[in-house]
Protein backbone atom coordinates (compact mmCIF):
# COMPACT_ATOMS: atom_id res chain seq x y z
CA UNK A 1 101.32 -192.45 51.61
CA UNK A 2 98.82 -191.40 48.94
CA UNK A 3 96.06 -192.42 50.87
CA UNK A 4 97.06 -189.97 53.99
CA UNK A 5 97.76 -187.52 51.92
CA UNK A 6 93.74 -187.89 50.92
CA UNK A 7 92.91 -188.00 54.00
CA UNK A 8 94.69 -184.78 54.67
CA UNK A 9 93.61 -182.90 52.17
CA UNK A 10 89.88 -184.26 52.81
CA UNK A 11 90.51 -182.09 55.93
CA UNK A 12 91.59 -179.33 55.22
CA UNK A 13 89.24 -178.82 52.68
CA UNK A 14 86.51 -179.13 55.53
CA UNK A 15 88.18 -176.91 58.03
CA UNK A 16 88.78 -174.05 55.39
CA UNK A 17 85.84 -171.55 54.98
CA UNK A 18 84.40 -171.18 51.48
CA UNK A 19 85.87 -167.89 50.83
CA UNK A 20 86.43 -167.24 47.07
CA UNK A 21 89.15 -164.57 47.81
CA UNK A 22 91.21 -166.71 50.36
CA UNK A 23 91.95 -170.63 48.64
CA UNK A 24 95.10 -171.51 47.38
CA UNK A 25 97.93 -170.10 48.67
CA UNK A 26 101.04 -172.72 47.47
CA UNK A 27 101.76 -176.22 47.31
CA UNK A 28 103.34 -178.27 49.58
CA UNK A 29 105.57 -181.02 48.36
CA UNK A 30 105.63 -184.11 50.41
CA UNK A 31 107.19 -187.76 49.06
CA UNK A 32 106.28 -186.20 44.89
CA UNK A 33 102.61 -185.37 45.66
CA UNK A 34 101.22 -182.13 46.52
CA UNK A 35 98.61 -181.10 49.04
CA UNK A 36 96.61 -177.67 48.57
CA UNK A 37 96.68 -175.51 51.62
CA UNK A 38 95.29 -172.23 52.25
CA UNK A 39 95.92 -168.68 51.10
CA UNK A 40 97.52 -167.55 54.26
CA UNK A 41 99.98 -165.06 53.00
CA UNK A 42 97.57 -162.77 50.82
CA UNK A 43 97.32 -159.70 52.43
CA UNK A 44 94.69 -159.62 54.64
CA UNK A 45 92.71 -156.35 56.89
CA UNK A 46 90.20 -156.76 59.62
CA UNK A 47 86.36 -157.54 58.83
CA UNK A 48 85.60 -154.68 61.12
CA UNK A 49 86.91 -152.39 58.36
CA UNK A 50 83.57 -154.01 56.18
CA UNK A 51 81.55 -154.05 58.82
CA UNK A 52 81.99 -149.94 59.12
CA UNK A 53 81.00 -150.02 55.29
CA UNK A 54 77.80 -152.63 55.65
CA UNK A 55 76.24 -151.06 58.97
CA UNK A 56 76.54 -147.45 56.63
CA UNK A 57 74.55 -149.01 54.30
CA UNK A 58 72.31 -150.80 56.88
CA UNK A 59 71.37 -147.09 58.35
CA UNK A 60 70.85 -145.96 54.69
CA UNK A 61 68.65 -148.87 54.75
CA UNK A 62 70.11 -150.40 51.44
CA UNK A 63 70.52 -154.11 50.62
CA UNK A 64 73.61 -155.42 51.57
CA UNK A 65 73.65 -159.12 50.82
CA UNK A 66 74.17 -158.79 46.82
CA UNK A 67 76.48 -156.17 47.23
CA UNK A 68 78.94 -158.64 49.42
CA UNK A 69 78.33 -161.17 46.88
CA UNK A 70 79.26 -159.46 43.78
CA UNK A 71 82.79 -158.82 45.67
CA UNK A 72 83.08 -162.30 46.94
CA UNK A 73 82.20 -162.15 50.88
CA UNK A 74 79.84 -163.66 52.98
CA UNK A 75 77.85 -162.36 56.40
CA UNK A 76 79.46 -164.77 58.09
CA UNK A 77 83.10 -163.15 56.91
CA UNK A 78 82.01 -160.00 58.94
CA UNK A 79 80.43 -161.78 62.13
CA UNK A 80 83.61 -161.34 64.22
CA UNK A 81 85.36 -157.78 63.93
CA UNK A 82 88.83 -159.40 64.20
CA UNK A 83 88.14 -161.89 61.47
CA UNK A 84 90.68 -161.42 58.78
CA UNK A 85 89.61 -160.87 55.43
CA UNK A 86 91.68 -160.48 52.00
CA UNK A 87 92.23 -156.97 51.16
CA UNK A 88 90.74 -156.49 47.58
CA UNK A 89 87.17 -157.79 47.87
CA UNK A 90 87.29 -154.90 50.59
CA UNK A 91 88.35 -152.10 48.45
CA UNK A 92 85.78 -153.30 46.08
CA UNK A 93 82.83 -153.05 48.71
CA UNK A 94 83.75 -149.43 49.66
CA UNK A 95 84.43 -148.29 46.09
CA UNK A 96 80.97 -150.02 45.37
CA UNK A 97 78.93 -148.57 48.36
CA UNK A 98 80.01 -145.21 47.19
CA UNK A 99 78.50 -146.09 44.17
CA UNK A 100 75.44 -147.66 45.61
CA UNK A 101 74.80 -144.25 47.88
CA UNK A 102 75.68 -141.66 45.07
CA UNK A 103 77.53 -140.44 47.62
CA UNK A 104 80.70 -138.18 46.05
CA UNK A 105 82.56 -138.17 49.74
CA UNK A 106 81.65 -141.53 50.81
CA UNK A 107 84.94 -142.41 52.00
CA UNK A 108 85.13 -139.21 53.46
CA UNK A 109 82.24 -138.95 55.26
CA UNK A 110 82.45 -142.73 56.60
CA UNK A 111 86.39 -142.23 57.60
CA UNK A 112 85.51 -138.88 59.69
CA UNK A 113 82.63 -140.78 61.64
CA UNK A 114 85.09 -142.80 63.21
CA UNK A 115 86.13 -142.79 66.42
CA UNK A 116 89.62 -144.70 67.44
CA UNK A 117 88.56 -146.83 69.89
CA UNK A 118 86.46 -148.40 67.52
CA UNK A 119 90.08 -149.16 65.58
CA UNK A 120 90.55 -152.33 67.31
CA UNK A 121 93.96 -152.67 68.78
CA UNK A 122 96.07 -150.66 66.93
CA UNK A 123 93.45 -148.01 67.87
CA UNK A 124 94.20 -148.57 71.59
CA UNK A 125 97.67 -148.35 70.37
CA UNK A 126 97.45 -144.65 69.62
CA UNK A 127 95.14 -144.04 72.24
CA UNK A 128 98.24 -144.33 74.84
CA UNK A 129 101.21 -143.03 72.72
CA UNK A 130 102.40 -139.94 74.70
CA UNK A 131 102.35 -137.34 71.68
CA UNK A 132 100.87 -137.32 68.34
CA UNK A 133 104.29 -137.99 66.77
CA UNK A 134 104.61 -141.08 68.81
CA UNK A 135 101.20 -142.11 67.89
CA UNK A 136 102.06 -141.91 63.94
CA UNK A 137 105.34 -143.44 64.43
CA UNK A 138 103.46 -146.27 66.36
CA UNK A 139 100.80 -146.69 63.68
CA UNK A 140 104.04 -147.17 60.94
CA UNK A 141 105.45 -149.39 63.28
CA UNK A 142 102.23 -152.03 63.79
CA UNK A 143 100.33 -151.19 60.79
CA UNK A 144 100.32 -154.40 59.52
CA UNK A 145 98.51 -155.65 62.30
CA UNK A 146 95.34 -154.30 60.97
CA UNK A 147 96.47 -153.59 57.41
CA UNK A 148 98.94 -156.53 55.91
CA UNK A 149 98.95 -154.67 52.27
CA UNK A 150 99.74 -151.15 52.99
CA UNK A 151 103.11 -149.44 53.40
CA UNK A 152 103.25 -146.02 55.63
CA UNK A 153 106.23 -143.98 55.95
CA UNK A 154 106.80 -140.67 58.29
CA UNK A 155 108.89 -138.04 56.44
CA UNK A 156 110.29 -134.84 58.26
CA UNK A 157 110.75 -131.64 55.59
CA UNK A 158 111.76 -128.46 57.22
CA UNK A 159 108.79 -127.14 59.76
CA UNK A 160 106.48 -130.19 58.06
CA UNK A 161 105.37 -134.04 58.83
CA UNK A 162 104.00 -135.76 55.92
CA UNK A 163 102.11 -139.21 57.13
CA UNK A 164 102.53 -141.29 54.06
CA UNK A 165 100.45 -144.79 53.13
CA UNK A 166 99.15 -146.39 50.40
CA UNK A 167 98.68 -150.07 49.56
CA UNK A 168 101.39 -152.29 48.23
CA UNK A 169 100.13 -153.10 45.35
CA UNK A 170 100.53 -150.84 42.46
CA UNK A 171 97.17 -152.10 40.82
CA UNK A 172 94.72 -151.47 43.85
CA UNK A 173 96.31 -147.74 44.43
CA UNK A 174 94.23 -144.34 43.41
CA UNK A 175 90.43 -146.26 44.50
CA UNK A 176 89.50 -142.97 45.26
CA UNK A 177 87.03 -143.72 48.47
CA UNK A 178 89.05 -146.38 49.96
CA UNK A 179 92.24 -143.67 49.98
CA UNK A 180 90.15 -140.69 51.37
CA UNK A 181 88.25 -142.98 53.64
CA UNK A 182 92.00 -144.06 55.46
CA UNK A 183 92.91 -139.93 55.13
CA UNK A 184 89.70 -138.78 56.79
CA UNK A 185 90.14 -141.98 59.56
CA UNK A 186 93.92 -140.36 60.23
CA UNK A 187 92.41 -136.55 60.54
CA UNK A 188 89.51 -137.55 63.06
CA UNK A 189 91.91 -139.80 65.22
CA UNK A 190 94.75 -136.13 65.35
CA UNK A 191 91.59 -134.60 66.73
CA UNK A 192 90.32 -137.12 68.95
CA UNK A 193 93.91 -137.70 70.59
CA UNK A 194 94.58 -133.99 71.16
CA UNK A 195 91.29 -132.73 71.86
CA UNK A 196 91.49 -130.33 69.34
CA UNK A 197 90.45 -128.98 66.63
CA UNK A 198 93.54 -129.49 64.51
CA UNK A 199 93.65 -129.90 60.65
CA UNK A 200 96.49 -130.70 57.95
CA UNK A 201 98.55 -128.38 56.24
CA UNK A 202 97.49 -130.27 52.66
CA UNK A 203 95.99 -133.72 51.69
CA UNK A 204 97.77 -135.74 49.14
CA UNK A 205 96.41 -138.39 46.60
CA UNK A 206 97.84 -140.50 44.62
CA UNK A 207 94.28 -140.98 42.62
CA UNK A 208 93.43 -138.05 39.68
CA UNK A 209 90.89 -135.15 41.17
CA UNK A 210 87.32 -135.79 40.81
CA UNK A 211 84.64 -134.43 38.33
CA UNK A 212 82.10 -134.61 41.24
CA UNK A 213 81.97 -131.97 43.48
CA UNK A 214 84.01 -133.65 46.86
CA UNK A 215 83.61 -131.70 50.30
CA UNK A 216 87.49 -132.35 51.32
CA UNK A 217 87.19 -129.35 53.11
CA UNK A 218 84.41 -130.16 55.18
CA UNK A 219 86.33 -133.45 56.56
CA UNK A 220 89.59 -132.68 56.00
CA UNK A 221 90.40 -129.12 56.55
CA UNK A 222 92.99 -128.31 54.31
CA UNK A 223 93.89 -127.82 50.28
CA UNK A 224 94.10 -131.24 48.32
CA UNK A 225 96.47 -132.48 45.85
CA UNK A 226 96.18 -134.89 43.63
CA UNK A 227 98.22 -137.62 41.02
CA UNK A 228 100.79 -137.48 43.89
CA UNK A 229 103.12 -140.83 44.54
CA UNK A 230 101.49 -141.54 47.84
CA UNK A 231 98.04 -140.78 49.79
CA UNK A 232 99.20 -138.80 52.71
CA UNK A 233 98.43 -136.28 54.91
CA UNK A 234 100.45 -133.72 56.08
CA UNK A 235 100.86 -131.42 59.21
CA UNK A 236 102.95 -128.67 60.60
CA UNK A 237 105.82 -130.51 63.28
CA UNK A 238 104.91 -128.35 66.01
CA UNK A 239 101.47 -129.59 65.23
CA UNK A 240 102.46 -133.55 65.80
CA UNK A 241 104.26 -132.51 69.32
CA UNK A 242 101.31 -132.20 70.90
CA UNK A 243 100.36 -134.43 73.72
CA UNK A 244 97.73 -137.55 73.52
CA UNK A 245 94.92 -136.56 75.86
CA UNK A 246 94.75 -139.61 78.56
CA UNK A 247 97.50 -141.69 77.18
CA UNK A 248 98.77 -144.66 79.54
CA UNK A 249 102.41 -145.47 78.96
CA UNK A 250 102.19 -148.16 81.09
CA UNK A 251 99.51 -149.68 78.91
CA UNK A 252 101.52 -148.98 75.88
CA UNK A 253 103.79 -150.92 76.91
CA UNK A 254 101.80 -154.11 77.42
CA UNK A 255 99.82 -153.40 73.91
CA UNK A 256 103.56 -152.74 72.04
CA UNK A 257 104.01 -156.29 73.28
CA UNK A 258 100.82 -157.97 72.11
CA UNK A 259 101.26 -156.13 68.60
CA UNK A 260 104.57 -157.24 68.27
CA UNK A 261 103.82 -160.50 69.25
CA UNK A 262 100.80 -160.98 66.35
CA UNK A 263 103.40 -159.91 63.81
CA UNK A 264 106.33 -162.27 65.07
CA UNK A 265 109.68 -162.40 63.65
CA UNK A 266 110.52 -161.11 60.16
CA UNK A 267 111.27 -163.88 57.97
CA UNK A 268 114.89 -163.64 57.29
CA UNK A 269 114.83 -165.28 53.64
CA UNK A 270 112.99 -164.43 51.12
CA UNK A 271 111.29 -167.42 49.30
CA UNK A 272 110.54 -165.72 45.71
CA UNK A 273 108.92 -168.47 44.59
CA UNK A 274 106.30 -168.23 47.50
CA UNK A 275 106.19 -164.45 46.73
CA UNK A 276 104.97 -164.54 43.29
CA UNK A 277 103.09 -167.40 43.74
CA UNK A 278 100.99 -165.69 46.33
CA UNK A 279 101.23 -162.55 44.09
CA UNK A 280 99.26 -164.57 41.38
CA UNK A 281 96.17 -165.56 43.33
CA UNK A 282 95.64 -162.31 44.70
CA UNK A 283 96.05 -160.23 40.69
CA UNK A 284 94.08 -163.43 39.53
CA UNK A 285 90.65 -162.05 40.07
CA UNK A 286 91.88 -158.51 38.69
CA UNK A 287 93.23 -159.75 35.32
CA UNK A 288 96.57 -158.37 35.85
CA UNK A 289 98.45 -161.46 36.86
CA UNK A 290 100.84 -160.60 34.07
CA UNK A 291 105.26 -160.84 34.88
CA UNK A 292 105.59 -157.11 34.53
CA UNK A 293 103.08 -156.48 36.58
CA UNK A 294 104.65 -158.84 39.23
CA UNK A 295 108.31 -157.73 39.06
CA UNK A 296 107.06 -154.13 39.30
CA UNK A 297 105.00 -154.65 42.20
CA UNK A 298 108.22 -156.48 43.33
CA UNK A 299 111.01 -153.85 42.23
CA UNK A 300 112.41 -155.47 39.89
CA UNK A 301 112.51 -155.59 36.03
CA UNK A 302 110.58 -158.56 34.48
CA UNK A 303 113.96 -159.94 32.72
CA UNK A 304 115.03 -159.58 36.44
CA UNK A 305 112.36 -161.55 37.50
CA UNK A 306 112.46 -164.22 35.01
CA UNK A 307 115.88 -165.04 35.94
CA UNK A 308 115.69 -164.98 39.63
CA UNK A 309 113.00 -167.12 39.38
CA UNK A 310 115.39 -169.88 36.85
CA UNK A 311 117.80 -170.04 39.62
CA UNK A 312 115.33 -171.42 41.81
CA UNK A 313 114.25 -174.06 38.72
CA UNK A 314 111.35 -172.24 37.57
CA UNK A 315 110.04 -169.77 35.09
CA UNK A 316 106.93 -167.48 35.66
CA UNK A 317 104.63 -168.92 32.83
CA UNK A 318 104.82 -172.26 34.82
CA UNK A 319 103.87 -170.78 38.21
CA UNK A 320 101.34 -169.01 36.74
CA UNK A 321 99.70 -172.14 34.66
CA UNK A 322 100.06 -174.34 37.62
CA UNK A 323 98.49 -171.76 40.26
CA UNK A 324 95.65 -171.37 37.67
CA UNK A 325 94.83 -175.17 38.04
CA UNK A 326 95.69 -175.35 41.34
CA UNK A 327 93.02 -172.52 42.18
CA UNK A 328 90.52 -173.65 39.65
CA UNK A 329 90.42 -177.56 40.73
CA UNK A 330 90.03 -176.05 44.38
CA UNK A 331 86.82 -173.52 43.65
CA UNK A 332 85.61 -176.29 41.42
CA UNK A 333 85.11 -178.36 45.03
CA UNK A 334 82.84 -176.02 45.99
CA UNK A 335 79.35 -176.71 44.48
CA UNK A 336 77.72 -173.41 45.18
CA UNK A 337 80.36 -171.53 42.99
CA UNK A 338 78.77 -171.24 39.14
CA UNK A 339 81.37 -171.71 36.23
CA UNK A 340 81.07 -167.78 35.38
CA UNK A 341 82.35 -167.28 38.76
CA UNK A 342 85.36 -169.85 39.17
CA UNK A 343 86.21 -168.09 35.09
CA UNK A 344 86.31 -164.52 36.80
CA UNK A 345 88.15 -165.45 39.79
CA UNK A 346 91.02 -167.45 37.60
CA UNK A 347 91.47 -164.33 36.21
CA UNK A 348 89.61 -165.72 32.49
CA UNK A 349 87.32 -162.96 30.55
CA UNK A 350 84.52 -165.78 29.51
CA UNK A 351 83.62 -169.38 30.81
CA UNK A 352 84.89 -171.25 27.75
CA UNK A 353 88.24 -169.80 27.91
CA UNK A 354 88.41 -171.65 31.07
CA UNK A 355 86.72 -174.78 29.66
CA UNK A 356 89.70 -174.68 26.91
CA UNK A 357 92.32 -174.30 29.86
CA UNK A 358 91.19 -177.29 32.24
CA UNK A 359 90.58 -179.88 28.98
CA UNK A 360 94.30 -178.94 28.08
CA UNK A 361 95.64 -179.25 32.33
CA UNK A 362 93.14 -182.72 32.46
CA UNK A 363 91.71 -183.67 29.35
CA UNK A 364 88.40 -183.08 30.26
CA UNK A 365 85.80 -180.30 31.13
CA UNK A 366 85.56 -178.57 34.36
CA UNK A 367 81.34 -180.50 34.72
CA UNK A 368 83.25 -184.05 34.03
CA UNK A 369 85.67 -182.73 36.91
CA UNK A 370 83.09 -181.69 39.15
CA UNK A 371 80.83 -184.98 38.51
CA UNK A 372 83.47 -187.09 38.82
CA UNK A 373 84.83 -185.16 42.56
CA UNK A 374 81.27 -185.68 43.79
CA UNK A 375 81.39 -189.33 43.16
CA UNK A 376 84.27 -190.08 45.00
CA UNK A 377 83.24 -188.49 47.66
């Protein structure tokens, strides 16, 4: 049994890409010994929404390759447009590419040169909803087919539509460019699908207002607010009853299918174990795998937390210890990753405080580890 289970995990260790933002995802008990499978469940967006950011900086002719590095992605991440990628080291590139440009409406500027078709499916989606209501009520409906970490609600107040999104996770909301980028991407596609020149009532953002000078205006149309709960935009309801120039119900009906399809049943119980877990890997990198803020990401207080998690026969500061090792042993494998890097990633603030961890999880260092992997294989 041990020996297949070698064997296995020889494989999938081969057949997973070296992606430092998508490793370990849980562990799978099978006979009392474990096998380390793949992040699947982190929240992942389509590498097209990089490769907008990269080919920006291409025409601006600045380097690229250094900048993908320092947020843990690869070229070969962003070769296929439908490639999935994990959310953060995303956010990162856009929030650094503004940086890298100078550029105070980066997001901005890049969301309003979009056009819809170049959305991938979901874009073709709105494309062929009949009005513009139906197209926002579509995009909250299959939004997760292009965007697993966001949540986007439609609210109706009085003679107003307010478009609401913002990512899931409390510690990745208010990146300033990354939330105006997805607010100038939703005012360009209103325009495109009507054929006209349409505008909000207001912007909302959740993020605090700028000491640059921003030109909201410019791409958005409207008055901005900002420190608000959620990013939205929002319009005037006879506004959103327009029609969708060119829609095809008839092809809505066969891409409703296919999205629903890619997103497939929802689970029907909730393993919190799994949740947290998963929760971990993704805050590890940020520093902020911490319980409270876990359980508040989650809803819950962290007493709450604590004990929901003891019914199930475990307590957070084990899941967290043991998805530490689990991820470090597993980035270790990979010879190209330095020690600085597999210290940042496990969520440590220096190398030795990982070098203290591993000699207490294996009583030795992280080099014996590594010497003593590449031997046996």
């Amino acid at each position: 049994m041990a020996g297949n289970l070698a064997k296995l995990d020889m494989r999938s260790r081969r057949q997973t890409p070296r992606r430092h933002w998508a490793i370990v995802s849980r562990r799978l008990t099978t006979a009392g010994a474990t096998v380390l499978p793949t992040m699947a469940n982190v929240p992942k967006i389509h590498a097209r929404s990089a490769g907008y950011i990269v080919d920006d900086l291409r025409r601006r002719r600045l380097a690229v390759d250094k900048l993908l590095q320092e947020v843990g992605l690869r070229k070969a991440d962003l070769s296929n447009p439908e490639n999935r990628l994990p959310q953060t080291p995303v956010f990162h590139l856009m929030e650094r590419a503004a940086s890298l440009t100078g550029d105070a409406s980066y997001g901005l500027r890049l969301g309003a040169s979009l056009d819809p078709r170049d959305r991938g499916l979901l874009g073709f989606i709105v494309l062929n909803s009949p009005t513009l209501i139906d197209a926002m009520t579509n995009i909250q409906r299959f939004y997760k087919v292009g965007r697993e970490g966001h949540d986007c609600e439609i609210e109706h107040f009085g003679p107003q539509v307010a478009f609401r999104f913002r990512v899931a996770d409390p510690a990745l909301r208010g990146l300033r460019h990354t939330s105006e980028y997805l607010a100038a991407t939703v005012v360009r596609g209103c325009r495109d699908l009507t054929w006209q020149s349409i505008s909000p009532i207001r912007a909302e953002f959740i993020h605090d207002e700028p000491d640059e000078r921003v030109e909201y205006f410019r791409f958005l149309g409207c008055p901005v607010k900002f420190g608000a709960e959620w990013d939205a935009v929002i319009y005037a309801e006879e506004t959103t009853r327009l029609p969708v120039k060119g829609a095809d119900t008839g092809l809505l009906e066969v891409l409703e299918a296919t999205c629903q399809k890619l997103l497939g049943p929802t689970p029907k119980r909730r393993d919190l174990v799994r949740e947290v877990r998963h929760l971990i890997i993704e805050r590890l990198p940020t520093g902020s795998a911490s319980i409270n803020a876990i359980a508040g990401q989650l809803g819950v207080s962290s007493k709450t937390l604590e004990r929901r998690l003891a019914e199930q026969g475990e307590s957070f500061s084990a899941l967290l210890d043991r998805t530490r090792f689990n991820a470090v042993t597993h980035y270790l494998e990979d010879p190209d990753m330095r020690l600085t890097q597999v210290a940042y990633l496990a969520g440590y603030t220096e190398p030795a405080a990982l070098v203290r961890a591993f000699k207490r999880w294996t009583g030795e260092t992280p080099a014996k580890f590594r010497e003593r992997s590449r031997s046996a294989m």
